[in-house]
Protein backbone atom coordinates (compact mmCIF):
# COMPACT_ATOMS: atom_id res chain seq x y z
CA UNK A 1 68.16 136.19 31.21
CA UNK A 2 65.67 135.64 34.25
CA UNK A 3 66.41 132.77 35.70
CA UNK A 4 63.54 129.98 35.07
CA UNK A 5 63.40 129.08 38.89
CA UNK A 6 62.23 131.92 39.76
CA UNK A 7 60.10 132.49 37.35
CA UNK A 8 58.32 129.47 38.65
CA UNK A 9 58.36 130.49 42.36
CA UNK A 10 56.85 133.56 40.96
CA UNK A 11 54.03 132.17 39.26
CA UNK A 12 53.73 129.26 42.26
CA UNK A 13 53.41 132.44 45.16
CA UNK A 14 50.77 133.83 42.87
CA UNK A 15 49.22 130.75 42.77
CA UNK A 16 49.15 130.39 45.77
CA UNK A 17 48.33 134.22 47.23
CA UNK A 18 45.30 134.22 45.41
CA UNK A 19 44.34 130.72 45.84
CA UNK A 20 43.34 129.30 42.59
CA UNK A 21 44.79 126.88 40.62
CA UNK A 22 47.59 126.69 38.28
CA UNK A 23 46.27 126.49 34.94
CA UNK A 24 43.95 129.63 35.93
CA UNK A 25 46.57 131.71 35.62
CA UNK A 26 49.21 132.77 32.78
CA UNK A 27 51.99 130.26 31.97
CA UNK A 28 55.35 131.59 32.34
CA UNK A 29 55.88 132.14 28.30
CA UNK A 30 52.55 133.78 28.26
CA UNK A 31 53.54 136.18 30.85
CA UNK A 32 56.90 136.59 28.56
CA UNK A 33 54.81 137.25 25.92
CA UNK A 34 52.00 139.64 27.88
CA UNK A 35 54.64 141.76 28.37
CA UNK A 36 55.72 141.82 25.29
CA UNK A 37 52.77 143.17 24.73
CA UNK A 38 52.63 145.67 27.27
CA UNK A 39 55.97 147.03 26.51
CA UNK A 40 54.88 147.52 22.98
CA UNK A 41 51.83 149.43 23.95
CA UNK A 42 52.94 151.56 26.23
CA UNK A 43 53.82 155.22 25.96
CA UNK A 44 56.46 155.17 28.47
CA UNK A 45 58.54 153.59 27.30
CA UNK A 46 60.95 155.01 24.01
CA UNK A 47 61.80 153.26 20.91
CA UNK A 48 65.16 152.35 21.85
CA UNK A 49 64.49 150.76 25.13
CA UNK A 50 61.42 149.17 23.38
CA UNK A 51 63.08 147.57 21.35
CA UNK A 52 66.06 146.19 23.58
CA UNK A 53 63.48 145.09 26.06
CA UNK A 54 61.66 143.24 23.10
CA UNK A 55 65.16 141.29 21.87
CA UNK A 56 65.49 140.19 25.60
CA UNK A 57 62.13 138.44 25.95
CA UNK A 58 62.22 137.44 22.70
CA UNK A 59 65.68 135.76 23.79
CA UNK A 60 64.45 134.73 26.89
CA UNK A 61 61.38 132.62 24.61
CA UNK A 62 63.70 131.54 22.73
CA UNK A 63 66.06 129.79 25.10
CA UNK A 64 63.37 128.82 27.03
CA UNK A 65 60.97 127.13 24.74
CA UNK A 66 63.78 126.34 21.68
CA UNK A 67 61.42 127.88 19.80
């Protein structure tokens, strides 16, 4: 699982790189869930991986949010 720190200095140099504020941007489960998204949508990647990669963020939600 990605470590929640760093998801938060991600989203904090973005922040900051771009200079706008915080709530401008994605939160860190809507980035989780944009790529969801992406993943989904994309022709790249197979079913297999697709799916594995889907479980983690799901998982990754999941722990994060106790949702």
């Amino acid at each position: 699982m990605i470590n929640e720190k760093l998801m938060i200095s991600i989203v904090d140099s973005v922040v900051r790189k771009f200079e706008v504020l915080p709530n401008e941007i994605y939160n860190i489960k809507e980035i989780y869930e944009e790529l969801i998204k992406e993943i989904l949508e994309s022709s790249y990647v197979d079913n297999i991986n697709k799916s594995e990669y889907i479980l983690y963020l799901n998982d990754t939600i999941q722990a994060m949010w106790n949702v």
